[in-house]
Protein backbone atom coordinates (compact mmCIF):
# COMPACT_ATOMS: atom_id res chain seq x y z
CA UNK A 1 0.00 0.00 0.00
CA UNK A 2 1.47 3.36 -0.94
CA UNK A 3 0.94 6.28 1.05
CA UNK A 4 1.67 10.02 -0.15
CA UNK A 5 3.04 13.01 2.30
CA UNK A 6 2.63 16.29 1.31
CA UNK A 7 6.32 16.59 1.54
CA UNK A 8 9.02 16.34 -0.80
CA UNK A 9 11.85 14.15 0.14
CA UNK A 10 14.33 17.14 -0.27
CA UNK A 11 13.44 20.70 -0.58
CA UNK A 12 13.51 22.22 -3.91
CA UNK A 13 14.45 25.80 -4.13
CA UNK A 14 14.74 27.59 -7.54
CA UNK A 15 15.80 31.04 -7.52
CA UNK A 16 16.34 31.84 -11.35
CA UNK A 17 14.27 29.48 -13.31
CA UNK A 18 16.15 27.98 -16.83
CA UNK A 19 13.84 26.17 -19.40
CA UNK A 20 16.38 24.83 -21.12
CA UNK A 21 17.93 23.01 -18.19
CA UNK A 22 14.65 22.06 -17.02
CA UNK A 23 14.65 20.53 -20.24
CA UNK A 24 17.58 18.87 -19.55
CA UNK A 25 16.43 17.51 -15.99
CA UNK A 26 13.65 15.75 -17.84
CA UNK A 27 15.88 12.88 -18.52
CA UNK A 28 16.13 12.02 -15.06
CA UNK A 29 12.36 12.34 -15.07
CA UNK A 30 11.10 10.00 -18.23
CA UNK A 31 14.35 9.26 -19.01
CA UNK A 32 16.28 5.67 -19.37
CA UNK A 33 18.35 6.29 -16.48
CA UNK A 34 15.92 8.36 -14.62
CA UNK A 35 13.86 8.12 -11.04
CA UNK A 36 10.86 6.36 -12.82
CA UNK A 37 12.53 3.77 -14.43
CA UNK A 38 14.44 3.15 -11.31
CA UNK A 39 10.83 2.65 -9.37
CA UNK A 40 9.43 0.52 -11.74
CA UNK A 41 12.74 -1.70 -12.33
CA UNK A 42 13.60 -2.29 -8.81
CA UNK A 43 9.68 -2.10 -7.86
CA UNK A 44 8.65 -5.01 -10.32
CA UNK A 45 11.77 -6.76 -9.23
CA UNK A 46 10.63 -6.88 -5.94
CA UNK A 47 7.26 -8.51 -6.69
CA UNK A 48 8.87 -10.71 -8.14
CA UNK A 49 11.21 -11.70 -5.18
CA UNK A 50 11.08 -15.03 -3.45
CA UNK A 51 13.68 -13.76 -1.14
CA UNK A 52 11.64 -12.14 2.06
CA UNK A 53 15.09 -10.31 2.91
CA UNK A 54 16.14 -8.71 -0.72
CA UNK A 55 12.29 -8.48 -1.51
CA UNK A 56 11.94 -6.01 1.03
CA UNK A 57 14.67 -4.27 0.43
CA UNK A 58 13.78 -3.65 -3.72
CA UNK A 59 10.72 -2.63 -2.21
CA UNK A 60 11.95 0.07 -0.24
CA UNK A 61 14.31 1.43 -2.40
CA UNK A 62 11.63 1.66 -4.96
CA UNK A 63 9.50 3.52 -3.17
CA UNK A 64 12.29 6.00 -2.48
CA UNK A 65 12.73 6.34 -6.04
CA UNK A 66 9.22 7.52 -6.20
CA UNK A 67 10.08 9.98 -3.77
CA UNK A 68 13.14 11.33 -5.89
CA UNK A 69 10.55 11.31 -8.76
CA UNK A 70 8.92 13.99 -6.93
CA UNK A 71 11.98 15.58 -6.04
CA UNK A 72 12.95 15.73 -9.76
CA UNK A 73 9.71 16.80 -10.83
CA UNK A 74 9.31 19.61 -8.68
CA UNK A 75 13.01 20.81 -9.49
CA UNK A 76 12.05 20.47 -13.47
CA UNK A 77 8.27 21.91 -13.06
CA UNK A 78 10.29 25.16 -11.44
CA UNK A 79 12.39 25.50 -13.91
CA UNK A 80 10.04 25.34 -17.07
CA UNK A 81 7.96 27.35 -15.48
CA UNK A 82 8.55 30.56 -18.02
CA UNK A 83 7.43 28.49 -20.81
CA UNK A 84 4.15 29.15 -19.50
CA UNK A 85 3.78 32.67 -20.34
CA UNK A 86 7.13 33.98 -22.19
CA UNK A 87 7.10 33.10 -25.68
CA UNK A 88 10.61 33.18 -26.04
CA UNK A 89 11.23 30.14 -23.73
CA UNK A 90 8.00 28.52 -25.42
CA UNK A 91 9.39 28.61 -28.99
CA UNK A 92 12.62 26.97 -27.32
CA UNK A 93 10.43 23.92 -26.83
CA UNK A 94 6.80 24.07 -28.03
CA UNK A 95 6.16 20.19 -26.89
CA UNK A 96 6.87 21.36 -23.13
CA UNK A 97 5.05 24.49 -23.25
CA UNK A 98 1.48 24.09 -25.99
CA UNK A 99 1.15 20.05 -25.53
CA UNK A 100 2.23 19.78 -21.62
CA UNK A 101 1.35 23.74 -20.93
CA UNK A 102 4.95 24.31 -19.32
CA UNK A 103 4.74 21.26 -16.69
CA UNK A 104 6.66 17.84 -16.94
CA UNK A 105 5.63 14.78 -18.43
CA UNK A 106 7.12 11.47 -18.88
CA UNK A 107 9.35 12.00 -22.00
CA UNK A 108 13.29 12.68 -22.15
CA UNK A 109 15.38 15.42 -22.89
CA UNK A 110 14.58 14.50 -26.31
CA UNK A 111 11.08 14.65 -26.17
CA UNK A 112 11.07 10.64 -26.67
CA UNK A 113 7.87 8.81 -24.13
CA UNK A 114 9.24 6.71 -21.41
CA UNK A 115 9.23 3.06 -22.03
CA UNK A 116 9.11 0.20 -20.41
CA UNK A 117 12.21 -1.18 -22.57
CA UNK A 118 13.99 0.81 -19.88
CA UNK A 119 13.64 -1.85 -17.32
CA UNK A 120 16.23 -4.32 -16.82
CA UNK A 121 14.12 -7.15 -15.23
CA UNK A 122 15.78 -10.55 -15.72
CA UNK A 123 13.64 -12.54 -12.65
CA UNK A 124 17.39 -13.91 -11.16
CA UNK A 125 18.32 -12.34 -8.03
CA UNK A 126 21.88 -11.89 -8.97
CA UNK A 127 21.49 -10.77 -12.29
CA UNK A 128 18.89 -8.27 -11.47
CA UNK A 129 20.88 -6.57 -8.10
CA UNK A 130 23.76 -6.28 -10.75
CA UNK A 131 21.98 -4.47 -13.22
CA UNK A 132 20.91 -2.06 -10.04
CA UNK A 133 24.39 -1.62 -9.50
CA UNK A 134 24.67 -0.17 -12.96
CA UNK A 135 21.40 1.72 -12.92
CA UNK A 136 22.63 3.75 -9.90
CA UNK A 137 26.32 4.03 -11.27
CA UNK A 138 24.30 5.60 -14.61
CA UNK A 139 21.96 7.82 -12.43
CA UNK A 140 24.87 9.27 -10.41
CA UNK A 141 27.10 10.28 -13.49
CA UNK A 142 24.17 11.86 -15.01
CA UNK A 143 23.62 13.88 -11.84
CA UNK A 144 27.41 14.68 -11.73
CA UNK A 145 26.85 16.05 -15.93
CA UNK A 146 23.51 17.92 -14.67
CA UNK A 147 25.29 20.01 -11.85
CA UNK A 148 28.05 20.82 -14.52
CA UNK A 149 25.18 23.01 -16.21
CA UNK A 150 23.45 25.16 -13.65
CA UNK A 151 24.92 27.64 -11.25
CA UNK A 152 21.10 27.92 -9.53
CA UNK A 153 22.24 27.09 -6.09
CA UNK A 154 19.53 25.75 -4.81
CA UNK A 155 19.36 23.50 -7.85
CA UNK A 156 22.88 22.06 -7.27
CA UNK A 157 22.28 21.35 -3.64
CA UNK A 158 18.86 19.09 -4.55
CA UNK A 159 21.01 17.44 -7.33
CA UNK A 160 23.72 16.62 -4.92
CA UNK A 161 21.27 14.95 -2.59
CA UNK A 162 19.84 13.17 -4.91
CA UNK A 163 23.48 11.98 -6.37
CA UNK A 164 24.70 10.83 -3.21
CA UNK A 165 21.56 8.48 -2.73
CA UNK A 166 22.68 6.63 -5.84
CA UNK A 167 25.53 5.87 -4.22
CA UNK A 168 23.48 4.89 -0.83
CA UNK A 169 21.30 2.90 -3.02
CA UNK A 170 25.12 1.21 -4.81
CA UNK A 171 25.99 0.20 -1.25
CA UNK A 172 23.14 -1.87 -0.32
CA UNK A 173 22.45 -3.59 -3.58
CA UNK A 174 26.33 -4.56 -3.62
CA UNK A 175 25.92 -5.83 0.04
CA UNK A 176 22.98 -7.57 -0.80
CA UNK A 177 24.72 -9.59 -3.37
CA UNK A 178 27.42 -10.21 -1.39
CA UNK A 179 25.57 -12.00 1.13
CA UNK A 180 23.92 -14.75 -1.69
CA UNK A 181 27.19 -16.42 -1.78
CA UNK A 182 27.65 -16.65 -5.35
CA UNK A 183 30.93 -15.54 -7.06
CA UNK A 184 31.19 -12.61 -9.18
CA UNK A 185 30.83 -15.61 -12.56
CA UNK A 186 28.38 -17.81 -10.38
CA UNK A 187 24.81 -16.71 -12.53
CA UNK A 188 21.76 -19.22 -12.46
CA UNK A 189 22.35 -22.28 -11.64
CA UNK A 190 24.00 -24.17 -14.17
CA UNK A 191 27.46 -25.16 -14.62
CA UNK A 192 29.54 -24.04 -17.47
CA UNK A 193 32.13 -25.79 -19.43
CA UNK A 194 35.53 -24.68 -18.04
CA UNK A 195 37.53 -25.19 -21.73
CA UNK A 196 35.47 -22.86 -23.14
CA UNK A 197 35.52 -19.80 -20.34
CA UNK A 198 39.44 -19.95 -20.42
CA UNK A 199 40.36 -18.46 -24.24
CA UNK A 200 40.55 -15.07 -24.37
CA UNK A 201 40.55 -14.63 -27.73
CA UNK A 202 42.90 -11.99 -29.52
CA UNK A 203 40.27 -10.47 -31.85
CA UNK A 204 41.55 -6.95 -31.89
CA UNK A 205 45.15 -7.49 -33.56
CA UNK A 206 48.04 -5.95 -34.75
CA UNK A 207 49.87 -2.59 -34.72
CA UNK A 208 47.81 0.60 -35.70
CA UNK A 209 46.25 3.90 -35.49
CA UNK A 210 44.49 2.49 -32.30
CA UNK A 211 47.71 1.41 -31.16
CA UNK A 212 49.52 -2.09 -30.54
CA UNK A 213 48.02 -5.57 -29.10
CA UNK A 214 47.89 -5.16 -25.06
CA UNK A 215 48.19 -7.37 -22.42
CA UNK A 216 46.73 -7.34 -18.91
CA UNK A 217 45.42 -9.07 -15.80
CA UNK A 218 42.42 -9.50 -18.07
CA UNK A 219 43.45 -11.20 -20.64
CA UNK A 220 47.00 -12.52 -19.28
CA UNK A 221 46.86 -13.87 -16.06
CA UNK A 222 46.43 -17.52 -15.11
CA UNK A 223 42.88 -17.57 -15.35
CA UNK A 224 43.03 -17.02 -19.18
CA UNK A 225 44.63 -19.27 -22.55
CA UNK A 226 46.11 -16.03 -24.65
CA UNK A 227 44.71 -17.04 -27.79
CA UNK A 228 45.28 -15.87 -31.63
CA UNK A 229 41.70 -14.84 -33.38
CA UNK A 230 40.04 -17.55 -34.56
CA UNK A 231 39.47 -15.66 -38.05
CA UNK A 232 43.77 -15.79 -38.37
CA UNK A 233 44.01 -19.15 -37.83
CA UNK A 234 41.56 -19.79 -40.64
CA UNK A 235 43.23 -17.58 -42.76
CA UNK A 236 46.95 -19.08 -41.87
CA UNK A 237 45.86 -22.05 -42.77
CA UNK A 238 44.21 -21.42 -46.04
CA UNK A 239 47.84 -19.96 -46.88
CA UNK A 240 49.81 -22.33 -45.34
């Protein structure tokens, strides 16, 4: 059961209004990486949950992410709000100001409608606190890019709350996995064939304008076979 309080989660002040960076705050609105795709993803997850633990806790942080919804809402709303009456910032972006009248909806920066194709929703516990992971790590960098283009003080300090709970929101979904006991390759349940996990396969050869053939932990250590490109070999052998 969901219960709204006339609050917002952070206070929003605005004290010069920008239309085209509430424009811009609109993809963390209807965006891919925004606050409703990050209630829905982690929401539906949770339904989904067999896990009474991890259940609750998708549940919870998808309800906060309704609450940042609001937050990012409000901050957007504030900042479109000349496209109401100045026609100057309503020919900037006609689809905000004559179809939505100057308030949010659930479209990007681009104008594109929020989809469900968004959601990352695989139904395996591991694979979907992973994808969280990512989601946050996405949310938070394009937090970092949105501060980068405002100097509306008030602005900056809502985006900076609202960055540092992707990072909150990081730490318990990486805990949370951590305590299933799987290893960072252990997905599903099934076994793989060891022979074929070991190549590493040298696809991306020779010396050119992207530079020389490099070696690391992650391709040279002992858990890999350094392998030539299977395409070469064909083509060594059709010469040889």
């Amino acid at each position: 059961m969901y219960h709204h309080v006339k609050k917002l989660m952070y206070t929003v002040n605005v004290d010069e209004p920008d239309p085209n960076f509430g424009n811009m705050l609109l993809e963390q609105f209807g965006g891919a990486n925004g606050e409703l795709a990050a209630a829905m993803q982690y929401s539906i997850q949770g339904l989904n949950c067999d896990d009474p633990a991890r259940k609750d806790l998708l549940m919870d942080i998808g309800t906060e992410e309704l609450s940042h919804l609001e937050v990012i809402g409000t901050l957007a709303r504030l900042h479109l709000k000349p496209t109401k009456k100045d026609a100057e910032a309503a020919e900037a972006n006609p689809l905000i100001a004559v179809i939505g009248g100057g308030g949010v909806s659930l479209n990007n920066s681009q104008g594109n409608p929020w989809t469900a194709d968004y959601l990352k929703i695989s139904g395996q516990l591991e694979v979907d606190l992973r994808s969280n992971i990512a989601a946050e790590a996405r949310a938070k960098i394009t937090y970092e890019r949105l501060i980068d283009f405002t100097r509306d003080a008030g602005t900056i300090d809502a985006l900076k709350f609202l960055m540092a709970r992707e990072i909150a929101h990081m730490k318990s979904f990486g805990i949370a996995l951590e305590t299933m006991d799987k290893g960072p390759l252990e997905i599903g349940e099934m076994e793989v064939v060891d022979e074929f996990v070991r190549p590493f396969y040298n696809d991306s050869t020779g010396d050119g304008d992207a530079g020389e053939d490099q070696r690391g932990p992650w391709n040279a250590d002992d858990e890999f076979d350094f392998t030539e490109a299977p395409a070469f070999k064909e083509i060594a052998a059709r010469k040889g």
